[in-house]
PDB file of N, CA and C in Angstrom:
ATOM      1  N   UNK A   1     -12.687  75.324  61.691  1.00  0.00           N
ATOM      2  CA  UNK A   1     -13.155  74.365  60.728  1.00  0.00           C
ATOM      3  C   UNK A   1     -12.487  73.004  60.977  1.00  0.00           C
ATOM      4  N   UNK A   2     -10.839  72.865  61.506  1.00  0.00           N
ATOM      5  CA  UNK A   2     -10.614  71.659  61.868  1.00  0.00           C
ATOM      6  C   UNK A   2     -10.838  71.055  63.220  1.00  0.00           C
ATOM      7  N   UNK A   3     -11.918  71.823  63.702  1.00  0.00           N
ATOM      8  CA  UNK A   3     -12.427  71.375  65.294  1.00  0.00           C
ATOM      9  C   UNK A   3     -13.692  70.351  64.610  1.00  0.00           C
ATOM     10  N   UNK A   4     -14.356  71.322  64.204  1.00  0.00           N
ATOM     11  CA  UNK A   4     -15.732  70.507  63.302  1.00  0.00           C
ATOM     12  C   UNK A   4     -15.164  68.869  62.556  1.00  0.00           C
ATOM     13  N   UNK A   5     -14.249  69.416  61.678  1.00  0.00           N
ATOM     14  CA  UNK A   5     -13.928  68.135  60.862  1.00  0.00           C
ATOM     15  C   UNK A   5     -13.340  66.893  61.628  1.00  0.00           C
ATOM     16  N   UNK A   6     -12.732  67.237  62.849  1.00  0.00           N
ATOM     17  CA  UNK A   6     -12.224  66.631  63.393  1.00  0.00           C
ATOM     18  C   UNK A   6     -13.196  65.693  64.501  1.00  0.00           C
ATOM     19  N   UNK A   7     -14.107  66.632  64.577  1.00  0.00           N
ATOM     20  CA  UNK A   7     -15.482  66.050  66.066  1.00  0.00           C
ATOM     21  C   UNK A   7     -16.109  65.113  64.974  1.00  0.00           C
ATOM     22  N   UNK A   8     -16.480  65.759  63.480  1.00  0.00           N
ATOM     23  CA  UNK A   8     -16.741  64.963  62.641  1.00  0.00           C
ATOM     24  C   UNK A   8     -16.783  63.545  62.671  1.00  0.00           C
ATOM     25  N   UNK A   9     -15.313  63.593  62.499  1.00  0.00           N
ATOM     26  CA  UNK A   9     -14.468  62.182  62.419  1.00  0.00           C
ATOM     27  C   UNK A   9     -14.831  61.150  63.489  1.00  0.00           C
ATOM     28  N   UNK A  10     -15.023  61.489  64.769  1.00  0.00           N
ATOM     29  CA  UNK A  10     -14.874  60.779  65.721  1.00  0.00           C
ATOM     30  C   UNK A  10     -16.708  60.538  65.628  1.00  0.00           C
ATOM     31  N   UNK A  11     -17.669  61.600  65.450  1.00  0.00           N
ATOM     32  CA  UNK A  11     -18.797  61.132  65.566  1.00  0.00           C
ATOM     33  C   UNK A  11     -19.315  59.909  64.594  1.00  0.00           C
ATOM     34  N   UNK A  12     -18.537  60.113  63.762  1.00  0.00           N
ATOM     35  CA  UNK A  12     -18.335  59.447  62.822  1.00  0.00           C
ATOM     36  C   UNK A  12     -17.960  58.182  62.624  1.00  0.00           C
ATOM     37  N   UNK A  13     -17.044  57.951  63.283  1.00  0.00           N
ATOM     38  CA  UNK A  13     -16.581  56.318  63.659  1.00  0.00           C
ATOM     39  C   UNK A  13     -17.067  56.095  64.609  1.00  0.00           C
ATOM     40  N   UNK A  14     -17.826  56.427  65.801  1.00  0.00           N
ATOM     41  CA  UNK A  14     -18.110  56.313  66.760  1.00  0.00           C
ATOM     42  C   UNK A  14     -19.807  55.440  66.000  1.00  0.00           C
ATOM     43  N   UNK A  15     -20.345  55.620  65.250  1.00  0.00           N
ATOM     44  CA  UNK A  15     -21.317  55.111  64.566  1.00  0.00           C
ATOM     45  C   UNK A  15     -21.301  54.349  63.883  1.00  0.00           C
ATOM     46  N   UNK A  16     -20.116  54.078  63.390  1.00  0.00           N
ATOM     47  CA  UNK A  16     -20.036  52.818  62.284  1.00  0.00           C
ATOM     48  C   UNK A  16     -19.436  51.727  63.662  1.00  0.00           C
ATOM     49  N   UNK A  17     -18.477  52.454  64.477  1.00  0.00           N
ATOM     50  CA  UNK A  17     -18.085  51.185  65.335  1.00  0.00           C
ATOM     51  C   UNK A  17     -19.532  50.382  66.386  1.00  0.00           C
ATOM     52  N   UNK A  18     -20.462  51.408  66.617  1.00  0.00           N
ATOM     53  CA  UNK A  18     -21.356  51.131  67.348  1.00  0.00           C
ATOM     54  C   UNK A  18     -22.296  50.005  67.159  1.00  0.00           C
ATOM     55  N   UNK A  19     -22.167  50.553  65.433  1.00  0.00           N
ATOM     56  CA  UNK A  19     -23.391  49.660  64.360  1.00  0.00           C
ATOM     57  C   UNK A  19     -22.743  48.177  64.367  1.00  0.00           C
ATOM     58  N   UNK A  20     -21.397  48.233  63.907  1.00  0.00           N
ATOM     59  CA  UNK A  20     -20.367  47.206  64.191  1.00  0.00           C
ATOM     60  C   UNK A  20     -20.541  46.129  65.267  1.00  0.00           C
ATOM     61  N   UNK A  21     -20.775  46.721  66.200  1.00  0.00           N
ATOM     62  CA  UNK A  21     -20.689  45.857  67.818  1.00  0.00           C
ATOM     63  C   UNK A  21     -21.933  45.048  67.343  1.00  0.00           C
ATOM     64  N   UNK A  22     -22.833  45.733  67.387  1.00  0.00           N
ATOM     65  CA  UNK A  22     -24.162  45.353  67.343  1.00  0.00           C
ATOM     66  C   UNK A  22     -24.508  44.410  66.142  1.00  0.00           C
ATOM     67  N   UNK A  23     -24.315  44.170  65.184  1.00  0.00           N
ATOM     68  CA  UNK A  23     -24.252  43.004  64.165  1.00  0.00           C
ATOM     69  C   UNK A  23     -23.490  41.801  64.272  1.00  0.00           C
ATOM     70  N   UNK A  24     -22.225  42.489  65.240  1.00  0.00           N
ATOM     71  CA  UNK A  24     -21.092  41.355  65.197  1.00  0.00           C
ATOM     72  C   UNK A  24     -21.356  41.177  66.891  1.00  0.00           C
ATOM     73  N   UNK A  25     -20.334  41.484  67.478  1.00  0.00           N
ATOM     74  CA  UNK A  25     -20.638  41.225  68.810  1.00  0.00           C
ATOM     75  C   UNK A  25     -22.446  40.774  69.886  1.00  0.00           C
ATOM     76  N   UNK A  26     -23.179  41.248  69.559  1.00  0.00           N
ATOM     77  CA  UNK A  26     -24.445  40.714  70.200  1.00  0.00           C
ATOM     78  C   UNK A  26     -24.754  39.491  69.711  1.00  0.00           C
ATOM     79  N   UNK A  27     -24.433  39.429  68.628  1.00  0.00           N
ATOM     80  CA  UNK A  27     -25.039  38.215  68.474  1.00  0.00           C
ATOM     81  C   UNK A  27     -24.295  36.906  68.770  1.00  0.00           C
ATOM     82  N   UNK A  28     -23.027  37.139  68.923  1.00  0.00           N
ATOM     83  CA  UNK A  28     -22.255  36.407  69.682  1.00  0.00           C
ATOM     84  C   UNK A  28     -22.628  35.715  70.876  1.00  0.00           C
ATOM     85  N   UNK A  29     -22.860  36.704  71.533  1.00  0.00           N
ATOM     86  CA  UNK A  29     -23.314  36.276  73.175  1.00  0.00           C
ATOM     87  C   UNK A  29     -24.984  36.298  73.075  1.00  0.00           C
ATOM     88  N   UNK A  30     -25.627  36.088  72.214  1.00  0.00           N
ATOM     89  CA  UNK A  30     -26.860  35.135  72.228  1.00  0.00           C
ATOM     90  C   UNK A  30     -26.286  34.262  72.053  1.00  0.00           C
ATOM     91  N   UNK A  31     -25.487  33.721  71.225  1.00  0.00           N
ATOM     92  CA  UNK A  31     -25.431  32.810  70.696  1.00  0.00           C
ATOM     93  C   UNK A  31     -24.642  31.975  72.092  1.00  0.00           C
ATOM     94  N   UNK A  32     -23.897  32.276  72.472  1.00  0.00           N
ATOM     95  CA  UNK A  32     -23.393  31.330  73.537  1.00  0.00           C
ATOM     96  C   UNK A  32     -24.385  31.430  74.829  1.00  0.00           C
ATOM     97  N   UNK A  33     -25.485  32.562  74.899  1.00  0.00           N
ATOM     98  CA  UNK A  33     -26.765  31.909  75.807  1.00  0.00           C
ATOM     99  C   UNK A  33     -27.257  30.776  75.493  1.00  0.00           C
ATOM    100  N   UNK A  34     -28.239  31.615  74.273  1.00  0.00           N
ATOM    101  CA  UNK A  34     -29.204  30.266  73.926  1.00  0.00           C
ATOM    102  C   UNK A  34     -28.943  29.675  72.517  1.00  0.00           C
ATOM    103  N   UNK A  35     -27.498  29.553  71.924  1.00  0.00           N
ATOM    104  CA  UNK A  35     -27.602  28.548  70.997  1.00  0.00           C
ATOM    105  C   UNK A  35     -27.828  29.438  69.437  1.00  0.00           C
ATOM    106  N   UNK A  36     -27.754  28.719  68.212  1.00  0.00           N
ATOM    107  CA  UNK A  36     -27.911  29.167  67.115  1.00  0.00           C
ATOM    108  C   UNK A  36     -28.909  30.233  66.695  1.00  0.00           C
ATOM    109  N   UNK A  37     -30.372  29.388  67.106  1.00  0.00           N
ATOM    110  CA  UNK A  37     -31.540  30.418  66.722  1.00  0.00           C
ATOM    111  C   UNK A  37     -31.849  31.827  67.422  1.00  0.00           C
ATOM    112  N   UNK A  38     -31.060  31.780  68.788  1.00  0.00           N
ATOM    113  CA  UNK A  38     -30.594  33.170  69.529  1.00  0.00           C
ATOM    114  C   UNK A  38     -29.721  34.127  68.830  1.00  0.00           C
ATOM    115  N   UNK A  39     -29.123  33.610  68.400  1.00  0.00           N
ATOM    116  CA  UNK A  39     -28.119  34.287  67.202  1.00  0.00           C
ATOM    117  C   UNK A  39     -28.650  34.704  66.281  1.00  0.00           C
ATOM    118  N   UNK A  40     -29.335  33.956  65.887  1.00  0.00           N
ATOM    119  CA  UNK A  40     -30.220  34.620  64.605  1.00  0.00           C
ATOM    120  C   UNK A  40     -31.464  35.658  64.419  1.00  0.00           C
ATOM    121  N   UNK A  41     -32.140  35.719  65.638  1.00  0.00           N
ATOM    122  CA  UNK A  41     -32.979  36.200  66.189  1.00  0.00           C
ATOM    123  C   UNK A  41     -32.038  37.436  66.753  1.00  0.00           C
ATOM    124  N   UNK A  42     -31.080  37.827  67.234  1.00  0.00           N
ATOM    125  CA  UNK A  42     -30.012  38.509  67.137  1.00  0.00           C
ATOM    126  C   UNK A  42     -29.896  39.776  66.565  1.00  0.00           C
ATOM    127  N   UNK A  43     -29.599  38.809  65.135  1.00  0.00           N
ATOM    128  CA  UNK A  43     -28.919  39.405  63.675  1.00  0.00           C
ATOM    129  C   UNK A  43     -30.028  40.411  63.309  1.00  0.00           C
ATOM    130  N   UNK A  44     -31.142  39.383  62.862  1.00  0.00           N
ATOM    131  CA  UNK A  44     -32.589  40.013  62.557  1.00  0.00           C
ATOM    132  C   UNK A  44     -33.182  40.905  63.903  1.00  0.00           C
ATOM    133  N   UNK A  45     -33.164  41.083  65.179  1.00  0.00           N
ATOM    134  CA  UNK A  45     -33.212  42.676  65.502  1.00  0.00           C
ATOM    135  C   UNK A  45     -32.465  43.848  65.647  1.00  0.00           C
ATOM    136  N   UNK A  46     -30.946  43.393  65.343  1.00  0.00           N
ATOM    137  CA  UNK A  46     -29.683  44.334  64.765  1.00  0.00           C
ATOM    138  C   UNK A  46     -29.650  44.672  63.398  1.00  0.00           C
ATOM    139  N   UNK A  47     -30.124  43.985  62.532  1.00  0.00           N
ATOM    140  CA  UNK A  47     -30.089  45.068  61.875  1.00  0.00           C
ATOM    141  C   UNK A  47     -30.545  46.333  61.254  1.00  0.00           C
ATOM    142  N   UNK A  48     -31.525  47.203  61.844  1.00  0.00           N
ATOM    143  CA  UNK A  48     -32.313  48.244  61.680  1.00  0.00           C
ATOM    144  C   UNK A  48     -31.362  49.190  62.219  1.00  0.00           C
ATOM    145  N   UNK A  49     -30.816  48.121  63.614  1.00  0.00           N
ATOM    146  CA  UNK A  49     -29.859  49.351  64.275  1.00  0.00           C
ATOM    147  C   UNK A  49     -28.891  50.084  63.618  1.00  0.00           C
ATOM    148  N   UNK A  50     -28.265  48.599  62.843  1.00  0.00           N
ATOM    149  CA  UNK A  50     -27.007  48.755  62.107  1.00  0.00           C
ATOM    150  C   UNK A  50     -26.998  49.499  60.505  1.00  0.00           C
ATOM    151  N   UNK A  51     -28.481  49.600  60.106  1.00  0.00           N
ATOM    152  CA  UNK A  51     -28.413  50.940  59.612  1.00  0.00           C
ATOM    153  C   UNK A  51     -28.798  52.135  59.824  1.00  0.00           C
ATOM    154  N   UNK A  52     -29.246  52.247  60.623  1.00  0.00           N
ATOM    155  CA  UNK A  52     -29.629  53.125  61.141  1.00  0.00           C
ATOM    156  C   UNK A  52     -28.344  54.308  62.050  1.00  0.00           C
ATOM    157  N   UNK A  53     -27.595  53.693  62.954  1.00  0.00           N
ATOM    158  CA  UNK A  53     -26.368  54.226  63.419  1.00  0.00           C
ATOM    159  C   UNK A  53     -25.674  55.089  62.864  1.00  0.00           C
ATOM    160  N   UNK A  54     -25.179  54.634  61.433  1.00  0.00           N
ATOM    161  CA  UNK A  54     -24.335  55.061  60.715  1.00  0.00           C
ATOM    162  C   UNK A  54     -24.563  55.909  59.826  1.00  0.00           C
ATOM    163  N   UNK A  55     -26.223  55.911  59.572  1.00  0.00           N
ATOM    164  CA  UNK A  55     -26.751  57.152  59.075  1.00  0.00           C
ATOM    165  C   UNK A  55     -27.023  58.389  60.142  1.00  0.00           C
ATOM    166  N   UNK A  56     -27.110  57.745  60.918  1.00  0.00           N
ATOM    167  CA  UNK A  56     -27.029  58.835  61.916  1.00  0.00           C
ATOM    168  C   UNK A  56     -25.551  59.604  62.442  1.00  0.00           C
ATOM    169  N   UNK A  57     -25.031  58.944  62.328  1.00  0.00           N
ATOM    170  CA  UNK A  57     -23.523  59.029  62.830  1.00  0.00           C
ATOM    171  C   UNK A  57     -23.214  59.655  61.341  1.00  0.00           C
ATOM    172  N   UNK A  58     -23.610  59.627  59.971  1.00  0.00           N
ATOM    173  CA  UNK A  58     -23.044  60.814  59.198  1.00  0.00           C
ATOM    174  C   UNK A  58     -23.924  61.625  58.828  1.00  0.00           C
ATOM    175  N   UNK A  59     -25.067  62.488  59.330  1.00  0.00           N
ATOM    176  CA  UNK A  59     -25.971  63.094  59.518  1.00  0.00           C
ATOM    177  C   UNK A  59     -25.399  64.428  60.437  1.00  0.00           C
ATOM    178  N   UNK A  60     -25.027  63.730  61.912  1.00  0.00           N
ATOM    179  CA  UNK A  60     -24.527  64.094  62.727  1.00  0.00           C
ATOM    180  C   UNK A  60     -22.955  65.266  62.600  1.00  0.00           C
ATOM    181  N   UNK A  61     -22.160  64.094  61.618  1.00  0.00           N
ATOM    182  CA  UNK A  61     -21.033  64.656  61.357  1.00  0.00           C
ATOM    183  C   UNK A  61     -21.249  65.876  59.567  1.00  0.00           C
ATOM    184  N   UNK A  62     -22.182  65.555  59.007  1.00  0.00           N
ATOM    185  CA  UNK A  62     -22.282  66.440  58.232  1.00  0.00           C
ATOM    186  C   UNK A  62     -22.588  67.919  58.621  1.00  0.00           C
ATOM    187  N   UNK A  63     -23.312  67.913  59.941  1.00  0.00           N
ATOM    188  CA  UNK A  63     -23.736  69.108  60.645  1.00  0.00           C
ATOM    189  C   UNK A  63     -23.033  69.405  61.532  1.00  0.00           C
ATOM    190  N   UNK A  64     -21.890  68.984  61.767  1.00  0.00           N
ATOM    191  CA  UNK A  64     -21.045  69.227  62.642  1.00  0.00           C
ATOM    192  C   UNK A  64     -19.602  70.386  61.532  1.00  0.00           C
ATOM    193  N   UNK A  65     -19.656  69.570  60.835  1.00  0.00           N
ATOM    194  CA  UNK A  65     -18.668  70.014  59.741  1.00  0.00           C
ATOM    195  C   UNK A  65     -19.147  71.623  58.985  1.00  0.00           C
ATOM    196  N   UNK A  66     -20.317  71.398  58.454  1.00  0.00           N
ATOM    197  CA  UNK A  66     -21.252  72.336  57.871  1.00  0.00           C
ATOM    198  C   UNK A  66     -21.053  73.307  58.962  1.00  0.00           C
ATOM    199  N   UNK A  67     -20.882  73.588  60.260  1.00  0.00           N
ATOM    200  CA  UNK A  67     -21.204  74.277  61.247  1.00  0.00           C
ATOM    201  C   UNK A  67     -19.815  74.878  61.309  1.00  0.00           C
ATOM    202  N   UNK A  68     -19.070  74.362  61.183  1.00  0.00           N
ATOM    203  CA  UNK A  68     -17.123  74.839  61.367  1.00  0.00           C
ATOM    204  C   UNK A  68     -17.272  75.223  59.513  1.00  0.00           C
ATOM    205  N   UNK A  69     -17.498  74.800  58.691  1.00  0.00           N
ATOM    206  CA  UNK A  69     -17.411  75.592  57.641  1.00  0.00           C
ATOM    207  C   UNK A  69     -18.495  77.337  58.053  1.00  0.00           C
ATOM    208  N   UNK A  70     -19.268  77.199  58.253  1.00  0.00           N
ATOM    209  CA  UNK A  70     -19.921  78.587  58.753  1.00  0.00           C
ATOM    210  C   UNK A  70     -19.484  79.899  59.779  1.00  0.00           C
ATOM    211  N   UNK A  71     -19.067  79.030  60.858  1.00  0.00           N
ATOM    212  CA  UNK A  71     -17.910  79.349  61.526  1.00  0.00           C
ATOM    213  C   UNK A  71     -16.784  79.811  60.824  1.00  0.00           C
ATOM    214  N   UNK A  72     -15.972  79.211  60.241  1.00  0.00           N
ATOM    215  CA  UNK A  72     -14.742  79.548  59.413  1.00  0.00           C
ATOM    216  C   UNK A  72     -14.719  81.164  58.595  1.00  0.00           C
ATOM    217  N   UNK A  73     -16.376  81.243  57.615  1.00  0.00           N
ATOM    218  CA  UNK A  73     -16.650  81.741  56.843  1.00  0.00           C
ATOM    219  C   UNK A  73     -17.203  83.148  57.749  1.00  0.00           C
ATOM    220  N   UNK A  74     -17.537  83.011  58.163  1.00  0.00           N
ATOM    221  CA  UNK A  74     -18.517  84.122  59.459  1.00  0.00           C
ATOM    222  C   UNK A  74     -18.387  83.989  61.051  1.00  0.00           C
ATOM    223  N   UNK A  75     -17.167  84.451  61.324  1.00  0.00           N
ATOM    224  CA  UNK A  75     -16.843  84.392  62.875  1.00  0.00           C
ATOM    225  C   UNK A  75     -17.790  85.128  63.702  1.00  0.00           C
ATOM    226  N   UNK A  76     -17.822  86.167  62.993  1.00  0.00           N
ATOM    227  CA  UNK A  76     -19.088  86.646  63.956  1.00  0.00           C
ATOM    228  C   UNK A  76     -20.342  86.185  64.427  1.00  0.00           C
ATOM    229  N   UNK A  77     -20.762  85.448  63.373  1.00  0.00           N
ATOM    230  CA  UNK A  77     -21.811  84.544  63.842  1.00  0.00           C
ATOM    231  C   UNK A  77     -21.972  83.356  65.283  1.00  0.00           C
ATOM    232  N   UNK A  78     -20.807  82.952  65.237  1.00  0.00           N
ATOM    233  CA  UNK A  78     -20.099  81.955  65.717  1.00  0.00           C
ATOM    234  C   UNK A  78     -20.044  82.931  67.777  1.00  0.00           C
ATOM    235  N   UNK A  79     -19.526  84.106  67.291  1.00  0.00           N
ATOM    236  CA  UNK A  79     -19.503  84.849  68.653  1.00  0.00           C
ATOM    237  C   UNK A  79     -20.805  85.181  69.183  1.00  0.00           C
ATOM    238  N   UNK A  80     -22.225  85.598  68.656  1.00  0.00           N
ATOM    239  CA  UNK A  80     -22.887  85.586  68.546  1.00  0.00           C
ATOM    240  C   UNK A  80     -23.640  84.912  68.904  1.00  0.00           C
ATOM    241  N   UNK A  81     -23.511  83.027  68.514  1.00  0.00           N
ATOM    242  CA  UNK A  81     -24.213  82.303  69.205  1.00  0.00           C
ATOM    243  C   UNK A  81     -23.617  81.614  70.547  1.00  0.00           C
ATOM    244  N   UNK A  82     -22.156  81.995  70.160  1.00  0.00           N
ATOM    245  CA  UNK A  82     -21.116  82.159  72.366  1.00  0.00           C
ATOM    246  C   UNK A  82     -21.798  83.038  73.024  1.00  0.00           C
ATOM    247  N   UNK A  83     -22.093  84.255  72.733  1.00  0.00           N
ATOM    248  CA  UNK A  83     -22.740  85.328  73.561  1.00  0.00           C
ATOM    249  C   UNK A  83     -23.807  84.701  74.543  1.00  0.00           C
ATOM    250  N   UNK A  84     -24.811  84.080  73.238  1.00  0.00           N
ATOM    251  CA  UNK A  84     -26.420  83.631  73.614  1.00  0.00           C
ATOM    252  C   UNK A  84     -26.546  83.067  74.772  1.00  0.00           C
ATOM    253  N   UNK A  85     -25.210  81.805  74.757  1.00  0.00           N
ATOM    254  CA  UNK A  85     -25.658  80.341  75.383  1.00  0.00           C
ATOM    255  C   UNK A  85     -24.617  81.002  76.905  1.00  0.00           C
ATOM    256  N   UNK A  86     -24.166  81.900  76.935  1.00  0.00           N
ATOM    257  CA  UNK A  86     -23.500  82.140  78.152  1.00  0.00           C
ATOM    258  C   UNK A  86     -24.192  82.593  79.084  1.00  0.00           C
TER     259      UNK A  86
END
């Protein structure tokens, strides 16, 4: 369960930092291409990303977690689906 919570975590920030870049950082470097309205033009196609990421990124980690709680609760299951994929 603290493998899950822990992959969690990282899928987890790994989505908010991503969303992050992309609101803040891209539009930066339009902006030192082509100037202000590059920047802005930027912003306005980042941000769908930038919500989008982070719902995904705790979507991701809710089913990651949910999965080590199941695990935790029912090991056998867990061996079961090791068996399958081997």
């Amino acid at each position: 369960m603290r493998e899950g919570l822990e992959h969690a975590y990282d899928t987890l920030s790994k989505g908010f930092s991503t969303a992050a870049h992309t609101i803040i950082a891209v539009p930066i470097q339009e902006m030192e291409r082509s100037g202000p309205q590059g920047s802005v033009r930027a912003v306005i196609r980042a941000l769908p990303i930038a919500v989008v990421k982070p719902v995904v990124g705790v979507s991701e980690a809710l089913s990651i977690t949910l999965l080590g709680v199941r695990n935790k609760l029912d090991p056998g299951s867990r061996r079961e689906e090791e068996e399958l994929w081997r």
